[in-house]
N, C-alpha and C. Protein backbone atom coordinates (compact mmCIF):
# COMPACT_ATOMS: atom_id res chain seq x y z
N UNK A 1 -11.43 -6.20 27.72
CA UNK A 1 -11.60 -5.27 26.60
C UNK A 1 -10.27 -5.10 25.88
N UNK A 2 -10.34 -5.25 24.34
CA UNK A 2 -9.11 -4.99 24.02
C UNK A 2 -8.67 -3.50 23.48
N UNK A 3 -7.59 -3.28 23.66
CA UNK A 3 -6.71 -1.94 23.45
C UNK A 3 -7.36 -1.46 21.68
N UNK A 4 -7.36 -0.31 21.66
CA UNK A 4 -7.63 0.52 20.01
C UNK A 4 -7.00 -0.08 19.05
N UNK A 5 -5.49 -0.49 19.33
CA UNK A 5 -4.58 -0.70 18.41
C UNK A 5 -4.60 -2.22 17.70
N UNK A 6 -5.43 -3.04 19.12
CA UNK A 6 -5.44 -4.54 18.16
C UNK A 6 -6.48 -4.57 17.65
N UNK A 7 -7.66 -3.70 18.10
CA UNK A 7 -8.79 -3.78 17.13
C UNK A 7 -8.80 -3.25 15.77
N UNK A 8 -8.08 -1.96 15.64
CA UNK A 8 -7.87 -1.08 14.49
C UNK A 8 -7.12 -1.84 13.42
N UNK A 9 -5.96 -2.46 13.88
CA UNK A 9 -5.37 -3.11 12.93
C UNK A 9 -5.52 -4.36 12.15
N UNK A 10 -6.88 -5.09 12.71
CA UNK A 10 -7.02 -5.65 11.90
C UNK A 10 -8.26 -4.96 10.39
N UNK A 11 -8.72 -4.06 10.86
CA UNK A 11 -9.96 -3.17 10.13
C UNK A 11 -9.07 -2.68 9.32
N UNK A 12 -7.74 -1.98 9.75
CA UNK A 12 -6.90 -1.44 8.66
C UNK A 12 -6.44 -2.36 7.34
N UNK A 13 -6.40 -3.04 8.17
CA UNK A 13 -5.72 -4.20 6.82
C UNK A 13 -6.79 -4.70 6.24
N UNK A 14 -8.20 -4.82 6.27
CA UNK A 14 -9.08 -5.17 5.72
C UNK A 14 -9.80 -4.29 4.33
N UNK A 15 -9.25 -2.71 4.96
CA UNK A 15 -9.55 -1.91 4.21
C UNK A 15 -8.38 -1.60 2.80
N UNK A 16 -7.09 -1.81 3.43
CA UNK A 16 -6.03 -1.98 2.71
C UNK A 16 -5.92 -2.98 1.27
N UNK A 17 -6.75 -4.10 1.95
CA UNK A 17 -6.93 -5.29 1.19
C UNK A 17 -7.80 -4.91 -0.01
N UNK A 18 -9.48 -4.30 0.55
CA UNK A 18 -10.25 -4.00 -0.50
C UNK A 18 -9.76 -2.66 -1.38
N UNK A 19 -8.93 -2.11 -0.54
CA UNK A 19 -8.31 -0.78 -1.60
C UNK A 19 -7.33 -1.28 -3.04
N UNK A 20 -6.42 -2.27 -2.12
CA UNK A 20 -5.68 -2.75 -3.83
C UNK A 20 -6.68 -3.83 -4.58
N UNK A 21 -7.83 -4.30 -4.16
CA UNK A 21 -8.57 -4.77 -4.95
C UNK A 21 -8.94 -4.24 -6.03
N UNK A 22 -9.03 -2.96 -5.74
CA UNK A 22 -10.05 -2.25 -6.50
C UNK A 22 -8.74 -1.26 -7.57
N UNK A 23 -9.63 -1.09 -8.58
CA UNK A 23 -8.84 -0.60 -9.63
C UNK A 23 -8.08 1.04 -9.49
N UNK A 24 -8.38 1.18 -8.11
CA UNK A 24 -8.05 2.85 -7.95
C UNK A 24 -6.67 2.40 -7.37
N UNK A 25 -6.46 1.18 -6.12
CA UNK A 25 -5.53 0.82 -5.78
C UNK A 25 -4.16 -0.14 -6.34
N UNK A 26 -4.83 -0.84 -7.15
CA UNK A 26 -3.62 -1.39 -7.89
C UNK A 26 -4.11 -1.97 -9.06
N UNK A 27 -3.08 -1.77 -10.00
CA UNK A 27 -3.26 -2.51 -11.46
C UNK A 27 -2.25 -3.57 -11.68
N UNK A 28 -2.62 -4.65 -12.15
CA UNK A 28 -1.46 -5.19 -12.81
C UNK A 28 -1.53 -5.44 -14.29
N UNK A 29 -0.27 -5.11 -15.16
CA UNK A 29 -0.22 -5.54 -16.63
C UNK A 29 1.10 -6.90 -16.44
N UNK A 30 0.09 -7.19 -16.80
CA UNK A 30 1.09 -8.84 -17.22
C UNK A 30 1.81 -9.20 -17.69
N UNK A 31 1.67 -8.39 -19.46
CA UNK A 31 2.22 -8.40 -20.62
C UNK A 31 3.25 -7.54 -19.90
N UNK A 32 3.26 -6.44 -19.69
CA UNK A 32 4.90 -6.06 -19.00
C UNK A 32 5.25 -6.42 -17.70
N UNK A 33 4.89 -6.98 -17.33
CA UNK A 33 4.92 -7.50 -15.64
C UNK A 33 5.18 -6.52 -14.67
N UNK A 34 4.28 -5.45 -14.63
CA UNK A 34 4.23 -3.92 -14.02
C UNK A 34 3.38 -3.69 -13.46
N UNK A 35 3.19 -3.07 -12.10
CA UNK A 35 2.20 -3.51 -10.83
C UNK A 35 2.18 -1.75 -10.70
N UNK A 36 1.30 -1.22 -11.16
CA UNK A 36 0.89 0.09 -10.83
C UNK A 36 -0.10 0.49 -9.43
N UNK A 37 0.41 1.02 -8.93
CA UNK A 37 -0.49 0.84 -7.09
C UNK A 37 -0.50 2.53 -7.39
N UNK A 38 -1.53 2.54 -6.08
CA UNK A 38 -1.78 4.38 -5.62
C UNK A 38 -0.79 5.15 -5.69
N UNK A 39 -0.74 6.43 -5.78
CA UNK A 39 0.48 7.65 -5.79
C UNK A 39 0.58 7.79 -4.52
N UNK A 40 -0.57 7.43 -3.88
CA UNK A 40 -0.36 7.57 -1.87
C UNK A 40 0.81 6.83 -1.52
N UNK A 41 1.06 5.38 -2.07
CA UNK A 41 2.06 4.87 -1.35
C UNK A 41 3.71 5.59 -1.94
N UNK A 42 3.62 6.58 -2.75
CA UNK A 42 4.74 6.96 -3.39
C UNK A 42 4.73 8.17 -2.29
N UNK A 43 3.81 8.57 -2.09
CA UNK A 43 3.92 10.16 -1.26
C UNK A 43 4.17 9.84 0.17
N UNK A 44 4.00 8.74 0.84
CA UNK A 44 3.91 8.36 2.09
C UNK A 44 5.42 7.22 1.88
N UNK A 45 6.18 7.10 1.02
CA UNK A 45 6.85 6.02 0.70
C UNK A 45 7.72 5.80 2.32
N UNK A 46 8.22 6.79 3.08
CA UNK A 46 8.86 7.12 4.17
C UNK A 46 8.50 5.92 5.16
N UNK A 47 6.72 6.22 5.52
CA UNK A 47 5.80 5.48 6.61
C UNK A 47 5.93 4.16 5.96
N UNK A 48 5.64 3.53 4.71
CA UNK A 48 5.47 2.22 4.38
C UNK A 48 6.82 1.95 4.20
N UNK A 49 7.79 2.01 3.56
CA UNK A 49 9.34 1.55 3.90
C UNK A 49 9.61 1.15 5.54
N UNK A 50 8.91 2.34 6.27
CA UNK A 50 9.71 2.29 7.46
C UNK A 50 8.90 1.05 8.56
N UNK A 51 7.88 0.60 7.67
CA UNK A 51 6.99 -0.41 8.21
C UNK A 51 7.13 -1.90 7.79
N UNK A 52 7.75 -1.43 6.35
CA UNK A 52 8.31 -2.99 5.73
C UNK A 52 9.46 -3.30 5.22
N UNK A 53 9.92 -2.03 5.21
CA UNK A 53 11.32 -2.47 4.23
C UNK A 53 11.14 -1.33 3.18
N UNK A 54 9.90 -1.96 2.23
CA UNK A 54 9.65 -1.45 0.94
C UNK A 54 8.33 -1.01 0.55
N UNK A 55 8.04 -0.40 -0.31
CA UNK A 55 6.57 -0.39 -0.37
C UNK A 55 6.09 -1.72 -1.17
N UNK A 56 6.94 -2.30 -2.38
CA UNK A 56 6.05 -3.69 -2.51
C UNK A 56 5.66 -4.96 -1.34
N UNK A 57 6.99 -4.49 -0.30
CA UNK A 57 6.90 -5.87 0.72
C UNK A 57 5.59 -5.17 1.73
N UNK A 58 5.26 -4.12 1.21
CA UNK A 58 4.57 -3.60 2.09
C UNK A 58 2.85 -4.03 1.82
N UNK A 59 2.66 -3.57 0.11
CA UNK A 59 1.59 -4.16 -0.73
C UNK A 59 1.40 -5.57 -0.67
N UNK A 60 2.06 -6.38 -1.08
CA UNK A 60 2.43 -7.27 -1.37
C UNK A 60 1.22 -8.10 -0.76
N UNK A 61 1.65 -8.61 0.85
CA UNK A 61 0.41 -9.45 1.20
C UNK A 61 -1.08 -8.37 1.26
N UNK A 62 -0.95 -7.52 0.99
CA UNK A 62 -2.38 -7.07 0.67
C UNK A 62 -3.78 -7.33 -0.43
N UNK A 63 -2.28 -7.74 -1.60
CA UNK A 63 -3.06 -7.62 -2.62
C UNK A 63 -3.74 -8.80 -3.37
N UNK A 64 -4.97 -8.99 -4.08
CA UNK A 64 -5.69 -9.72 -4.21
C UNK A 64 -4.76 -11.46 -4.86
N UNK A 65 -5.48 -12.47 -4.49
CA UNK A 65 -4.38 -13.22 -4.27
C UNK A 65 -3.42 -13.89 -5.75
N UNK A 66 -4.22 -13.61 -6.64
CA UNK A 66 -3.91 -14.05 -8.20
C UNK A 66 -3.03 -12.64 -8.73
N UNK A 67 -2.88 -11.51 -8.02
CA UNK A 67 -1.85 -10.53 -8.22
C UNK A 67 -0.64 -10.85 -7.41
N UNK A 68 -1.00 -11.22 -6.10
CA UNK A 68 0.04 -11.20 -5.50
C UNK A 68 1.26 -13.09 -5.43
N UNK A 69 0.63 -13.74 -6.18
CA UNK A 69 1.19 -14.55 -6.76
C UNK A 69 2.06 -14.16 -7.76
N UNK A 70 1.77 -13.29 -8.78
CA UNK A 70 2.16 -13.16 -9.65
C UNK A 70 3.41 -12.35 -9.58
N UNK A 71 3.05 -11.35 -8.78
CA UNK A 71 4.28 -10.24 -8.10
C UNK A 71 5.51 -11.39 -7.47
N UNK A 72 4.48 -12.09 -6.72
CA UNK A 72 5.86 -13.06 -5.89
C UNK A 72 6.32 -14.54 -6.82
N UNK A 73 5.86 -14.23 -8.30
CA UNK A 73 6.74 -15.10 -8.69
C UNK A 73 7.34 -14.35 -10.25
N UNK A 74 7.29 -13.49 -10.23
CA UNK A 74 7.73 -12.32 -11.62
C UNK A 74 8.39 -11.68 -11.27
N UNK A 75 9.44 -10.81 -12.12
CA UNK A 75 10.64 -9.70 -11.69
C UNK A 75 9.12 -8.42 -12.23
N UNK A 76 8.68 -7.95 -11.34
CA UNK A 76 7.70 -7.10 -12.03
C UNK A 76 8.28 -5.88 -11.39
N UNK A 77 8.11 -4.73 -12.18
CA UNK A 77 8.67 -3.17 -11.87
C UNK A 77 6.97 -2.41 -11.09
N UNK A 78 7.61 -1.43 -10.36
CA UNK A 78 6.53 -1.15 -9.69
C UNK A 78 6.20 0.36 -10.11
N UNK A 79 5.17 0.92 -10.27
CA UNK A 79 4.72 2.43 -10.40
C UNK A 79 3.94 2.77 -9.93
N UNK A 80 3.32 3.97 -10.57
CA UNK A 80 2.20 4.63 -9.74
C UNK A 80 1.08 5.39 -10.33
N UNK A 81 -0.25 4.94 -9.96
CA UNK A 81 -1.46 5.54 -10.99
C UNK A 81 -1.60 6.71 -10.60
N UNK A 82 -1.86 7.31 -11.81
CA UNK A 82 -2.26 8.89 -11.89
C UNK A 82 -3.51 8.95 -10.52
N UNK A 83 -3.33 10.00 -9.70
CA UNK A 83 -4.44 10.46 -8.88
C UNK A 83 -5.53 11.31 -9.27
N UNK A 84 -6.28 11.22 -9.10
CA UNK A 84 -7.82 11.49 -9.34
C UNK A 84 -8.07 13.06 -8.52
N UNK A 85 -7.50 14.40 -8.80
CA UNK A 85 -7.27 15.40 -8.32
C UNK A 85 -9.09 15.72 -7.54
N UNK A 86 -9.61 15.31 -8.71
CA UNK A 86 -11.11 15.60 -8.35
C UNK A 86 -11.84 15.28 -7.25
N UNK A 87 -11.02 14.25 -6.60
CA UNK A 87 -11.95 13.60 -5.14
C UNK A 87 -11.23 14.42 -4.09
N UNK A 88 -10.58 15.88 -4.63
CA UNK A 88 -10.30 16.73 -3.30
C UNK A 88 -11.36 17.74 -3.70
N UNK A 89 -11.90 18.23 -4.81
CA UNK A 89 -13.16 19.34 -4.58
C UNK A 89 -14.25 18.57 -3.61
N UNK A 90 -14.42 20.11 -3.10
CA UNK A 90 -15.93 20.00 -2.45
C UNK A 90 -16.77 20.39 -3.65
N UNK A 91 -18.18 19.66 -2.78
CA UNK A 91 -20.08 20.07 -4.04
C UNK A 91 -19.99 21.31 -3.01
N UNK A 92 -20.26 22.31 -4.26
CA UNK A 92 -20.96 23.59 -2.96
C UNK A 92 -22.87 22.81 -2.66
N UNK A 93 -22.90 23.37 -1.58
CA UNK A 93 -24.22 23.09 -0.90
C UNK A 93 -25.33 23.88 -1.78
């Protein structure tokens, strides 16, 4: 049986993967060569630095593979998309 941690981590990174897929997790503009990712990795910047270095070396192999070409062959500046305050209300019942 294997341990929590080798099973989890590969599910993590799977989920990681479909998160910068998706337009909530990362944008890229081309025309300025500017890679806008989640405000999570700006608020957590501490945990992902302290896991990669950086937060792009951190993104980086996550992200879908025609972005992350592009990142690893462009001087591209990195930011951060506005958060979506609304996916912290609750529906009242």
């Amino acid at each position: 049986m294997e341990d929590g941690v080798s099973v989890t981590q590969p599910q993590l990174a799977s989920a990681l993967d479909a998160f910068l897929a998706s337009p909530k997790g990362a944008t890229l503009h081309r025309e300025q060569a500017h890679l806008r990712i989640s405000r999570i990795f700006e608020w957590f910047s501490e945990d992902f630095e302290g896991a990669a270095g950086s937060i792009r070396e951190y993104v980086t192999p996550h992200l879908p593979e025609d972005i992350r070409r592009f990142v690893q062959e462009n001087e591209v500046t990195l930011g951060s998309l506005p958060y979506d305050w609304s996916l912290n209300e609750s529906e009242s019942p």
